[in-house]
N, C-alpha and C. Protein backbone atom coordinates (compact mmCIF):
# COMPACT_ATOMS: atom_id res chain seq x y z
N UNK A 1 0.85 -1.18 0.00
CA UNK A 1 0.00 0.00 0.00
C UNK A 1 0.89 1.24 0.00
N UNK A 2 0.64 2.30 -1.03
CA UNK A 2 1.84 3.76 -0.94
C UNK A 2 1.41 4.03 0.26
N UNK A 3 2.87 4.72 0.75
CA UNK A 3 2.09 5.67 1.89
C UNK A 3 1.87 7.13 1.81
N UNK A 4 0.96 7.62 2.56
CA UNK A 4 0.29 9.08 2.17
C UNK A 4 1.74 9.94 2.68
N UNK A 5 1.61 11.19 1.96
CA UNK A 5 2.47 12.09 2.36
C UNK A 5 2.05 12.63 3.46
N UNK A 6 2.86 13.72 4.31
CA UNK A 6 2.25 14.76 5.21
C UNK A 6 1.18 16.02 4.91
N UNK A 7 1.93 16.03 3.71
CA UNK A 7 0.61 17.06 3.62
C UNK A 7 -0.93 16.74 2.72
N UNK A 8 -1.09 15.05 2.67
CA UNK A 8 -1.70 14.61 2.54
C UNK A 8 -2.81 14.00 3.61
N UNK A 9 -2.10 14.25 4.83
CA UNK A 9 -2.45 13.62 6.34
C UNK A 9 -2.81 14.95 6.52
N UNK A 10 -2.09 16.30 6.41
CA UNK A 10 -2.84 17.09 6.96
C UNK A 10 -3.92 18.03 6.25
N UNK A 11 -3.56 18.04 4.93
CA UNK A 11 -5.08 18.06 3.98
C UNK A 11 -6.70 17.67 5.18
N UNK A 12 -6.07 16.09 5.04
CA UNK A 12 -7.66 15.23 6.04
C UNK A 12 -7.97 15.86 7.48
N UNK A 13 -6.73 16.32 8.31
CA UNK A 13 -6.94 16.78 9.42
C UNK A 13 -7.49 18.21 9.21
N UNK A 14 -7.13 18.79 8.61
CA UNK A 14 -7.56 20.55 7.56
C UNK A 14 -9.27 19.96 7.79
N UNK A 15 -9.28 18.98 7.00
CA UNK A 15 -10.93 18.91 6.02
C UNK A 15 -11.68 18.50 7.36
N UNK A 16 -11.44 17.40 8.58
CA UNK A 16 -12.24 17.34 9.36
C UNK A 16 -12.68 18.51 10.12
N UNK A 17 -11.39 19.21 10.80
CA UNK A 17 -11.17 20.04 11.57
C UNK A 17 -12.47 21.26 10.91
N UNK A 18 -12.13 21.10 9.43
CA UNK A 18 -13.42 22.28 8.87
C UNK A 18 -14.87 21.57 9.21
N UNK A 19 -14.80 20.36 9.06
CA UNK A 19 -16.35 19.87 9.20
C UNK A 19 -16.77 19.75 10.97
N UNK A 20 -15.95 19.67 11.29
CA UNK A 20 -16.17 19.90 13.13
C UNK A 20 -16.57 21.74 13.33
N UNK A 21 -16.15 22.57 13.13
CA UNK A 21 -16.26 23.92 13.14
C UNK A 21 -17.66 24.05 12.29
N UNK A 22 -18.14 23.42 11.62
CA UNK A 22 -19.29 23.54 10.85
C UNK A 22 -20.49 22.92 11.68
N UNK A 23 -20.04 21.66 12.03
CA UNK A 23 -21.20 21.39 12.80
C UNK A 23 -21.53 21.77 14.38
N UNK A 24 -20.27 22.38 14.82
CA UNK A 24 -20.64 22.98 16.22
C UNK A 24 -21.32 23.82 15.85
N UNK A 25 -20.98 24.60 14.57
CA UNK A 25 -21.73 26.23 14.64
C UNK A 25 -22.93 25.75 13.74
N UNK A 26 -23.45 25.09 13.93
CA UNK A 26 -25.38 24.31 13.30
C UNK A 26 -25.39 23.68 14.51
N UNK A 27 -24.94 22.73 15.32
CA UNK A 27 -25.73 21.86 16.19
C UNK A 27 -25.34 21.69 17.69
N UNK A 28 -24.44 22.86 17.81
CA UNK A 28 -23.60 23.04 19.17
C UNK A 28 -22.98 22.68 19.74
N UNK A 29 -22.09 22.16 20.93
CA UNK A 29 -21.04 21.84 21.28
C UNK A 29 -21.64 20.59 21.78
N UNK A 30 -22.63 20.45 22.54
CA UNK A 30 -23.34 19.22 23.40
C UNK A 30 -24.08 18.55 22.09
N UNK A 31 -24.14 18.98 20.85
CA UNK A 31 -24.62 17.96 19.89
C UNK A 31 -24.07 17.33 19.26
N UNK A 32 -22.33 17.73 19.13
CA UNK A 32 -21.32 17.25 18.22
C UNK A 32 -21.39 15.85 18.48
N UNK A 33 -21.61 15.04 17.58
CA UNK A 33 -20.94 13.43 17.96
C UNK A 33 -20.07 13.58 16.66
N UNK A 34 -19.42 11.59 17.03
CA UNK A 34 -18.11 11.82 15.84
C UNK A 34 -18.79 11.45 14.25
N UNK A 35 -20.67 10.88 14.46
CA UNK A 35 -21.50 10.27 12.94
C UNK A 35 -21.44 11.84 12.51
N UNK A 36 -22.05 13.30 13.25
CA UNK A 36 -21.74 14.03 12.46
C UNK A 36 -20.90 14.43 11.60
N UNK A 37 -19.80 14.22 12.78
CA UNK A 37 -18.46 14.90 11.81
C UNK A 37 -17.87 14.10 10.59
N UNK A 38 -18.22 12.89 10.83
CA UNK A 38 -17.83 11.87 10.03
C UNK A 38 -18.73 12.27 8.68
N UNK A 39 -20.04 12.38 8.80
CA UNK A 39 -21.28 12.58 7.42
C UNK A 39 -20.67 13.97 7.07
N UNK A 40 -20.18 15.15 7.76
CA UNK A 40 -20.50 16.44 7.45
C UNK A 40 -18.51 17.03 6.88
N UNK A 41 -17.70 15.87 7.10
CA UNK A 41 -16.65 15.89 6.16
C UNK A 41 -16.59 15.24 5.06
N UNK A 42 -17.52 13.95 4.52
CA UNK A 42 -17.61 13.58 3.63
C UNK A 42 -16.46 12.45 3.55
N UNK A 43 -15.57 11.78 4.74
CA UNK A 43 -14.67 10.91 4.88
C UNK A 43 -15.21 9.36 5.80
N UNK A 44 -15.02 8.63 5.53
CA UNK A 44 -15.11 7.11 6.12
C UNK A 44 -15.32 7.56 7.49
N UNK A 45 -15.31 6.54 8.67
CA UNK A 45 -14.93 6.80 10.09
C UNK A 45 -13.77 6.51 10.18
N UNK A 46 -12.92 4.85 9.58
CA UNK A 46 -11.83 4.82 9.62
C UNK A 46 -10.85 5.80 9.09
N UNK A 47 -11.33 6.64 8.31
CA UNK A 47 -10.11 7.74 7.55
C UNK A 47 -10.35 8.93 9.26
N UNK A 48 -11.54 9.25 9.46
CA UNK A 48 -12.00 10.16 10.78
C UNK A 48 -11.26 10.03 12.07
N UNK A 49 -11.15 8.35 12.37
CA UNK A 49 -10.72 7.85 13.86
C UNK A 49 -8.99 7.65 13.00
N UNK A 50 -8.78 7.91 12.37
CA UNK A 50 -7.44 7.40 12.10
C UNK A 50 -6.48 8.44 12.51
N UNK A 51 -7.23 9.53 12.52
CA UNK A 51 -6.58 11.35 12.97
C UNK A 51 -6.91 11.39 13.81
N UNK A 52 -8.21 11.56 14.59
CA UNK A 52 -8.56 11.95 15.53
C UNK A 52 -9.35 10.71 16.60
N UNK A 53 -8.85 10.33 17.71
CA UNK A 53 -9.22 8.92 18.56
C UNK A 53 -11.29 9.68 19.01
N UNK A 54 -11.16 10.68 19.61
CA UNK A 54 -12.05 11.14 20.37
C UNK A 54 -12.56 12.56 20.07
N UNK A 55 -13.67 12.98 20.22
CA UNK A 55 -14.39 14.22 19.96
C UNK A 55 -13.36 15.68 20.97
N UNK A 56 -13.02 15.25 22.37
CA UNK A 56 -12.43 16.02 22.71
C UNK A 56 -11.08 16.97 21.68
N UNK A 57 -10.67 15.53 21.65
CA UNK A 57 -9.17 15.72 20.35
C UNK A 57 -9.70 16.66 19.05
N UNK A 58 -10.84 16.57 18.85
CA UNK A 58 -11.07 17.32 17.88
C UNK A 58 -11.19 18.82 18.30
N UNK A 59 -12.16 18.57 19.56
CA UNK A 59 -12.37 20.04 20.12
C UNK A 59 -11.35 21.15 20.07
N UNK A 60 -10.16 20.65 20.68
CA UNK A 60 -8.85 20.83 20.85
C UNK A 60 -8.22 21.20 19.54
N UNK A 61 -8.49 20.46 18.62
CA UNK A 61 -8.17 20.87 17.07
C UNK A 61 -8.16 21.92 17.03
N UNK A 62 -9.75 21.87 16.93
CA UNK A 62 -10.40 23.84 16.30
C UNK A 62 -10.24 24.61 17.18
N UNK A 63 -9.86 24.28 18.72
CA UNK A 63 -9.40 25.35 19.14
C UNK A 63 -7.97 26.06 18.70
N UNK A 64 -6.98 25.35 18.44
CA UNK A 64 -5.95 25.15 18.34
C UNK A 64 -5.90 25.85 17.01
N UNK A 65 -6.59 25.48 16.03
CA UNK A 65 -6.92 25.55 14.13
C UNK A 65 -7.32 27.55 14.44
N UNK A 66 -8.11 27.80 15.51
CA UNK A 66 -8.82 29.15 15.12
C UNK A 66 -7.72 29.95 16.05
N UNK A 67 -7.43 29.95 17.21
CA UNK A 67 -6.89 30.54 18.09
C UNK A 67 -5.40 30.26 17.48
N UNK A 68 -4.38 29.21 17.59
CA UNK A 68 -2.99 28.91 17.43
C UNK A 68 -2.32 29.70 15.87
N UNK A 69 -2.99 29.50 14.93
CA UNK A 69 -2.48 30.23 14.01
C UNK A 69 -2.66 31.76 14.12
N UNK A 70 -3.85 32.24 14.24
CA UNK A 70 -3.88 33.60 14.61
C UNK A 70 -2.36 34.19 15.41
N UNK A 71 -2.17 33.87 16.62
CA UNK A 71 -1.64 33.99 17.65
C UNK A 71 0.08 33.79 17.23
N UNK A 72 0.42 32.85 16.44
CA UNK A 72 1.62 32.37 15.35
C UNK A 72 1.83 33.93 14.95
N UNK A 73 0.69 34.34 14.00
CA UNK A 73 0.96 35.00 12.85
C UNK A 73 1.66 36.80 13.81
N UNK A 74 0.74 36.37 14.98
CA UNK A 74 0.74 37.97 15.54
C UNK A 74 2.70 37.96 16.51
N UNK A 75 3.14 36.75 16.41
CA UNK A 75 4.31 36.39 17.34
C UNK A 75 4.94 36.57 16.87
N UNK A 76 5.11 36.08 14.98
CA UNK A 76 5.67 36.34 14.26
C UNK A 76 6.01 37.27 13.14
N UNK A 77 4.71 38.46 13.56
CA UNK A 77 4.78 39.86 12.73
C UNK A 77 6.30 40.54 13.25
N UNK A 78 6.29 40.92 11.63
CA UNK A 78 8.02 41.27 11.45
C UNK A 78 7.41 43.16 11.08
N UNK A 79 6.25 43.57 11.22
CA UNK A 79 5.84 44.77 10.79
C UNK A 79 6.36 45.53 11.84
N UNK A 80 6.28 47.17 11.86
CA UNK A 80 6.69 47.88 12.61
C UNK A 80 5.47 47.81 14.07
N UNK A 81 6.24 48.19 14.97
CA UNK A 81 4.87 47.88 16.39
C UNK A 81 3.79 48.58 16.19
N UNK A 82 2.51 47.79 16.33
CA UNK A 82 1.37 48.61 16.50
C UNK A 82 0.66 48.75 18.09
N UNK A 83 -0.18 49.97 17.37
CA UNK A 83 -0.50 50.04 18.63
C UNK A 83 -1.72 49.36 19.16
N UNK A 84 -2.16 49.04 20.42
CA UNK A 84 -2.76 47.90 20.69
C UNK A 84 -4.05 47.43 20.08
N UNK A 85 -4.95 48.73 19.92
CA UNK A 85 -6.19 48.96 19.32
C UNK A 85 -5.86 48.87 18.16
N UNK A 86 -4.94 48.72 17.31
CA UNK A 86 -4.55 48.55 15.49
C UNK A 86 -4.60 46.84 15.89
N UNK A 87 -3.70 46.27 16.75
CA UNK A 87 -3.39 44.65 16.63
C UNK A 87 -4.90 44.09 17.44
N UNK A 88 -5.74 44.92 17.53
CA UNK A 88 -7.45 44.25 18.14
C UNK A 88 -8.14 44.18 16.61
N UNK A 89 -8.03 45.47 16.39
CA UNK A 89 -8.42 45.71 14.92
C UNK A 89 -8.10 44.17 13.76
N UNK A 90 -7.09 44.08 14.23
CA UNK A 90 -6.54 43.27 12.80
C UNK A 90 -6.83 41.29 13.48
N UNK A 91 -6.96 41.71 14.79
CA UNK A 91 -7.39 39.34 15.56
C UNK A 91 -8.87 40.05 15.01
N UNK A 92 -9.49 40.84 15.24
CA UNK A 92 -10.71 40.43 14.97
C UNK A 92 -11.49 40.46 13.64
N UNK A 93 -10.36 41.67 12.50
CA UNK A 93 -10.89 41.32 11.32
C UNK A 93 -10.33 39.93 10.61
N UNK A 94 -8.94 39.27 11.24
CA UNK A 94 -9.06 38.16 10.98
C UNK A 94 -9.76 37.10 11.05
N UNK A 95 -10.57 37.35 12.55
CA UNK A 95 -11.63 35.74 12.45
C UNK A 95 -12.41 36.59 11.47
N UNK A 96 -13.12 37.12 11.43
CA UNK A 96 -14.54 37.58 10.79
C UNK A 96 -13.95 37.15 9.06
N UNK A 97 -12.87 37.09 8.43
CA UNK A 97 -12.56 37.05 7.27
C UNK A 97 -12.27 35.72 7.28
N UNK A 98 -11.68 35.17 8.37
CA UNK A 98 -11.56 33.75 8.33
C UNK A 98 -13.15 32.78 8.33
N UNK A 99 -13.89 33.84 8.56
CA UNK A 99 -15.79 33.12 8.80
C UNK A 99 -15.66 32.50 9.64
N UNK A 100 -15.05 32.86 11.00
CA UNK A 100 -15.06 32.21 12.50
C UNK A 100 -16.51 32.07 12.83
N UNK A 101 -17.23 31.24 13.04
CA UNK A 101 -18.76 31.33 13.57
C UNK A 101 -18.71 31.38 15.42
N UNK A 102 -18.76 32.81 15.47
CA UNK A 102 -18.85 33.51 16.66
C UNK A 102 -19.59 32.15 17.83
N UNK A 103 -20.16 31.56 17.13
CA UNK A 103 -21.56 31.64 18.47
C UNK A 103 -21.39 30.28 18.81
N UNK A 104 -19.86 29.53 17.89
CA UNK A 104 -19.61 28.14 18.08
C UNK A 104 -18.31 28.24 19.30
N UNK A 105 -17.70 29.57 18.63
CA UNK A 105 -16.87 30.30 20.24
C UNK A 105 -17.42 29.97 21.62
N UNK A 106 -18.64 30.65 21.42
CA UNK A 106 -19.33 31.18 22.73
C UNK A 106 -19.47 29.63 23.12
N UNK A 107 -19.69 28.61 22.16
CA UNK A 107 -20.53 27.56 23.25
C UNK A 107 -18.89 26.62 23.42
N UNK A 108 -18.26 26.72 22.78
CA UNK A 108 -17.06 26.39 23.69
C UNK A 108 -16.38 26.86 24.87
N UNK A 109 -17.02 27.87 24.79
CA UNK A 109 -16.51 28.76 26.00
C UNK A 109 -17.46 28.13 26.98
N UNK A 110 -18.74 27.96 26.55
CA UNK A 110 -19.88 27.76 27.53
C UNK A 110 -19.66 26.36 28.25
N UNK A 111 -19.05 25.34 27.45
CA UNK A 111 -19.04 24.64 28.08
C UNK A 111 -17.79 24.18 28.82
N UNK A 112 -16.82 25.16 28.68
CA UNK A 112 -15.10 24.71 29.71
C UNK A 112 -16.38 25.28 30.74
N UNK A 113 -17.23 26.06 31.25
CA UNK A 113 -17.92 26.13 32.52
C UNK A 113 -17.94 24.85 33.70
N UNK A 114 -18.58 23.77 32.83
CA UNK A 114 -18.44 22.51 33.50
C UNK A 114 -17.83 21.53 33.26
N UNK A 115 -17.12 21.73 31.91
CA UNK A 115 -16.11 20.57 31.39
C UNK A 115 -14.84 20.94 31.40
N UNK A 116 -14.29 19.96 32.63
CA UNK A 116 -12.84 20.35 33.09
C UNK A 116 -12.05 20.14 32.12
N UNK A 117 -12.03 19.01 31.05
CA UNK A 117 -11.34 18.71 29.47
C UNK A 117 -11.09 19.91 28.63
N UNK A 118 -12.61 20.70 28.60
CA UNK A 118 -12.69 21.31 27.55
C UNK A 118 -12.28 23.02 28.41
N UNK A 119 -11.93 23.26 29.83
CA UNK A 119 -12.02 24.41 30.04
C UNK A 119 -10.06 24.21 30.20
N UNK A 120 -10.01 23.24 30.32
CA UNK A 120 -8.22 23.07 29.74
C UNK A 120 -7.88 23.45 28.50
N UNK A 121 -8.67 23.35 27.65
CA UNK A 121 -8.26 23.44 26.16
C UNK A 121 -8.29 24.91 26.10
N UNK A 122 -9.40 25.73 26.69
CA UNK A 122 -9.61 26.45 26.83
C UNK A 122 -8.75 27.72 27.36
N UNK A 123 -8.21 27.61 28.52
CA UNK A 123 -7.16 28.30 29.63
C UNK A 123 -5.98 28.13 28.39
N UNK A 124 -5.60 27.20 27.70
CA UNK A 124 -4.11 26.90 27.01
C UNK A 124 -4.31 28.15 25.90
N UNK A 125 -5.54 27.76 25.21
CA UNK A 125 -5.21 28.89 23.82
C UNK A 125 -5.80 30.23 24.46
N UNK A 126 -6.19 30.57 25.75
CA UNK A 126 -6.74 32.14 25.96
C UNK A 126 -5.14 32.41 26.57
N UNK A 127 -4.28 31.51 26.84
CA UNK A 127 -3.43 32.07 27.49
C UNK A 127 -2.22 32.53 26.27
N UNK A 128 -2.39 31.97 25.54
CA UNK A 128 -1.58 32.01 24.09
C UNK A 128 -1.91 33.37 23.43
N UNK A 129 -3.32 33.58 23.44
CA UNK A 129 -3.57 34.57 22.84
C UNK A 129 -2.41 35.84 23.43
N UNK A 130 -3.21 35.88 24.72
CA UNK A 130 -2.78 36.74 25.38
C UNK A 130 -1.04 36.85 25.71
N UNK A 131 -0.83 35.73 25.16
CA UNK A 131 0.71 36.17 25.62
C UNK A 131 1.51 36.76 24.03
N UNK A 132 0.54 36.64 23.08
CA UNK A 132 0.62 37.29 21.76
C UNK A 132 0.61 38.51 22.26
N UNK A 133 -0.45 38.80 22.77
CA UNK A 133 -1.07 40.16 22.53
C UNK A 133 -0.09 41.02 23.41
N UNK A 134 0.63 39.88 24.42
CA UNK A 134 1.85 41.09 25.67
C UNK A 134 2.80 41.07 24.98
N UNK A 135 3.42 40.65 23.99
CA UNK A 135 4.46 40.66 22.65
C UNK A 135 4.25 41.92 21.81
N UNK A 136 2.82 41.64 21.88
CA UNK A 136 2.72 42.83 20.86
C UNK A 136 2.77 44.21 21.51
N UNK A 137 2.24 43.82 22.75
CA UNK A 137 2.03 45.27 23.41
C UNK A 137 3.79 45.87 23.68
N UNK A 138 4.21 44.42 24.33
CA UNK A 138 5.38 44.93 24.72
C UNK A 138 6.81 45.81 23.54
N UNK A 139 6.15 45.10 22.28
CA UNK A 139 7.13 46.02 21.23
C UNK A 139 6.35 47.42 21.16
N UNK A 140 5.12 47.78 21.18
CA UNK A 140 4.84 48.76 21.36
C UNK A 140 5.16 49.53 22.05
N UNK A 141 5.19 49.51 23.17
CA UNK A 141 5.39 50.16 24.47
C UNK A 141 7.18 50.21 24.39
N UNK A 142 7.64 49.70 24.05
CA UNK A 142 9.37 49.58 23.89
C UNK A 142 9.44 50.85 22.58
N UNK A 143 8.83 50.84 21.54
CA UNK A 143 8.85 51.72 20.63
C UNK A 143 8.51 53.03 20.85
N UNK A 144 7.33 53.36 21.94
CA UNK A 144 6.81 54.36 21.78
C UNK A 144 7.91 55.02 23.44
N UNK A 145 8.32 54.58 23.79
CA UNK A 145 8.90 55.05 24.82
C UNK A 145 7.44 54.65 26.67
N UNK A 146 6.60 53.74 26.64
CA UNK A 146 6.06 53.82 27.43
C UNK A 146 6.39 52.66 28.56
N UNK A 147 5.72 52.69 29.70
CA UNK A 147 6.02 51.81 30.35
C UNK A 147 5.52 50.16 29.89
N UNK A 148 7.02 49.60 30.00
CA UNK A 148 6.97 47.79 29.67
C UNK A 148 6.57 47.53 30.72
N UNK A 149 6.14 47.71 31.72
CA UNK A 149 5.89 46.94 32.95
C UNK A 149 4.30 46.76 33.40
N UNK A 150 3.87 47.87 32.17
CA UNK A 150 2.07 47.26 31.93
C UNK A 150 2.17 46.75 30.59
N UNK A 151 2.81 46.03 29.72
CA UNK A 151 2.44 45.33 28.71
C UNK A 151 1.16 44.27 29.43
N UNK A 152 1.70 43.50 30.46
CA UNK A 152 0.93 42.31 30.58
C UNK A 152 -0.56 42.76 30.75
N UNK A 153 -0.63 43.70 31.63
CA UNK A 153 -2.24 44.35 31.60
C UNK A 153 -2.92 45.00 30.61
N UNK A 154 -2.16 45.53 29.62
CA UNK A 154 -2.34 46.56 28.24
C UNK A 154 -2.58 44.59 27.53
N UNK A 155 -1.82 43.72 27.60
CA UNK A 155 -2.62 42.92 26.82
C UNK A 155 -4.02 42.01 27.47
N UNK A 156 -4.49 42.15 28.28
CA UNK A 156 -5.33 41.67 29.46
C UNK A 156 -6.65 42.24 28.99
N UNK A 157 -6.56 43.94 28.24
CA UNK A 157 -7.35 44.40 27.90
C UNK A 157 -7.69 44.26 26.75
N UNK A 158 -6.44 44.21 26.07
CA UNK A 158 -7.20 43.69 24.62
C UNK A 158 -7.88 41.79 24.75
N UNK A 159 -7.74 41.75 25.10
CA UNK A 159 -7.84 40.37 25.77
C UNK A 159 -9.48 40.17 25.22
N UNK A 160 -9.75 41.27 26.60
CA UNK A 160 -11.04 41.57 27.39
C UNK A 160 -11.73 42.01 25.78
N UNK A 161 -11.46 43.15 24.81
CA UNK A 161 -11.93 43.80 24.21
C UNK A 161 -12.60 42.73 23.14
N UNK A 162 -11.58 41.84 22.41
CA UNK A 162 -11.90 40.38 21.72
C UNK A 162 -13.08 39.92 21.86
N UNK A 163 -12.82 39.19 23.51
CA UNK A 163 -13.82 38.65 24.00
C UNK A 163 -15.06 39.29 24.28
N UNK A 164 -15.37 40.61 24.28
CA UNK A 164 -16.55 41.19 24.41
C UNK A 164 -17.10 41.33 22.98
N UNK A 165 -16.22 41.85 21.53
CA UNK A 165 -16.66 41.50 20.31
C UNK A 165 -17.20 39.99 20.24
N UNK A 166 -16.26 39.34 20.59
CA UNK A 166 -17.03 37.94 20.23
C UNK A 166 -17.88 37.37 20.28
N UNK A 167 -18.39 37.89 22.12
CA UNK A 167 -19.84 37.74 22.73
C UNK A 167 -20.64 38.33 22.28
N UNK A 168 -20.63 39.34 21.87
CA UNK A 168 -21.58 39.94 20.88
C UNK A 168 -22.18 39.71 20.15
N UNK A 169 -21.04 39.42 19.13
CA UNK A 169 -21.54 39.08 17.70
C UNK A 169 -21.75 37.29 17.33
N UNK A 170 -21.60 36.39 18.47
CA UNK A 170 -21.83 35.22 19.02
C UNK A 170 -23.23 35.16 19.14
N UNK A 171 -23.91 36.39 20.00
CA UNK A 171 -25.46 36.17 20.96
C UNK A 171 -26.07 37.33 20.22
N UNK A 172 -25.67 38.20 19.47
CA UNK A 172 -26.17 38.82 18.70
C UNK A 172 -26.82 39.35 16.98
N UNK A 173 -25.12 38.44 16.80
CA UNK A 173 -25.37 38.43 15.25
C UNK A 173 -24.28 39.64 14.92
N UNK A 174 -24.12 39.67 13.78
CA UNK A 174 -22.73 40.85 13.38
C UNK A 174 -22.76 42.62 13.96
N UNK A 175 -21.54 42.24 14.10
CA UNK A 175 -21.24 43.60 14.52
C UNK A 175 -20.33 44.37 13.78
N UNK A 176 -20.33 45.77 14.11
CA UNK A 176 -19.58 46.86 13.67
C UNK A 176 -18.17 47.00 14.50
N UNK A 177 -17.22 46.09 13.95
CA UNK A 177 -15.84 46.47 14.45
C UNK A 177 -15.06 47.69 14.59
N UNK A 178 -15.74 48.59 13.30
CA UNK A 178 -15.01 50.16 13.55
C UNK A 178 -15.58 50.58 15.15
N UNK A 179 -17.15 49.94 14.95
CA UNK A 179 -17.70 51.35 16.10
C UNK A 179 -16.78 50.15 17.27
N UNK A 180 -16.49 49.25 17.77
CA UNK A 180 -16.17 48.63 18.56
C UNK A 180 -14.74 49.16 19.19
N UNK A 181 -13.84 49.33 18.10
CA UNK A 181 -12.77 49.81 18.34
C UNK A 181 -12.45 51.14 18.99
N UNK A 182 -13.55 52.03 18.12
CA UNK A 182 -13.80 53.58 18.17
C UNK A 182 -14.34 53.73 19.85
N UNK A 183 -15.20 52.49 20.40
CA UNK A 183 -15.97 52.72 21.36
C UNK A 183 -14.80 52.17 22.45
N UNK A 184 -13.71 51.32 22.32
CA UNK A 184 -13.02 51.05 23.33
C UNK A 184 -11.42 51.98 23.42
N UNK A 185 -11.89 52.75 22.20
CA UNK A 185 -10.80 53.35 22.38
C UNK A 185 -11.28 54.73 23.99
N UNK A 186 -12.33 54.75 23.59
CA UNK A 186 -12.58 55.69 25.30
C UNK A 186 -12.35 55.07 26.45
N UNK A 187 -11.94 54.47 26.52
CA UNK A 187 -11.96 53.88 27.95
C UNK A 187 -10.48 54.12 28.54
C-alpha cells in the first residue's frame, strides 16, 4: 500500500477540523458526535478515527486551528509595532474574514464552565492569545517610549476587548468592528 504524504495527512486533518467547526456552529457543542463529523466531512470513520481517537481531540483541534495560528501570525509579525487597538483591529478582522462562527466560540466557551477537558483546552489557547497580545504590546510600548511593565495588563485588555466583540456578535449576530474599536478606544 503507498504511503500518504504529510501534507496529505494534513489536507484530512484541515478537512475534518473544517467539518467539526461547521457542525458545532449548526448543532452546538453538546450535539457534536463523531456520525456528524464523520457525514459532514464527507470521509469514512476509519479515515476520521485514524486522525482523531475522540471528539475532545477534535475540540482541541479547532481550538488550536482558530486561536494557534492567529496567535503564530501575531508572534511572528516582522511589521513595525502597533498600537494595541490597530493589533485588536486586525485578531478580529481576521476571524470575521476567516468566517469564524462567533456563536460556536461562545458555546465552547460555555461549556469549559463545567467541562474540566474542555475548560483546559480552553485556559491553554486564551493564554496564548494573550501572551501574543503582551508581545505585541510589549514592542509597542518599547517603541513608543512607554512603560513595559504594563504590557501584561495593556494585553489583558485587549484580551477583554476580543472577548466582548465575540460575545456579541456570538449572541447577537454581526457587529460593527469600527464602532467597537472607536468605542473602546474611550476607555
Amino acid at each position: 500500500m503507498p504511503r500518504v504524504s504529510d501534507a496529505y495527512r494534513q489536507a484530512r486533518r484541515d478537512q475534518i477540523t473544517a467539518a467539526t467547526l461547521r457542525v458545532i456552529a449548526r448543532s452546538g457543542l453538546r450535539g457534536l458526535t463523531m456520525a456528524e463529523i464523520i457525514g459532514e466531512s464527507g470521509l469514512s470513520a476509519g479515515s476520521v478515527y485514524s486522525h482523531f481517537a475522540t471528539k475532545d481531540e477534535l475540540v482541541e483541534r479547532v481550538a488550536e486551528h482558530v486561536i494557534g495560528q492567529r496567535a503564530d501570525r501575531l508572534l511572528a509579525d516582522d511589521q513595525a509595532p502597533r498600537p494595541p487597538l490597530e493589533v485588536v483591529r486586525w485578531w478580529l478582522a481576521g476571524l470575521e474574514e476567516d468566517a469564524m462562527p462567533f456563536g460556536a466560540v461562545l458555546q465552547i466557551w460555555g461549556e469549559a464552565a463545567s467541562d474540566p477537558g474542555i475548560r483546559e483546552v480552553v485556559q491553554r489557547r486564551v493564554a496564548a492569545i494573550e501572551a501574543a497580545f503582551e508581545v505585541a504590546a510589549d514592542r509597542w510600548l518599547e517603541a513608543t517610549g512607554g512603560d513595559r511593565g504594563t504590557a501584561t495588563d495593556t494585553a489583558r485588555a485587549m484580551l477583554l476587548v476580543c472577548q466582548g466583540y465575540i460575545v456579541r456578535a456570538g449572541a447577537l449576530g454581526p457587529q460593527d468592528l469600527d464602532a467597537t474599536i472607536r468605542a473602546a478606544g474611550l476607555l
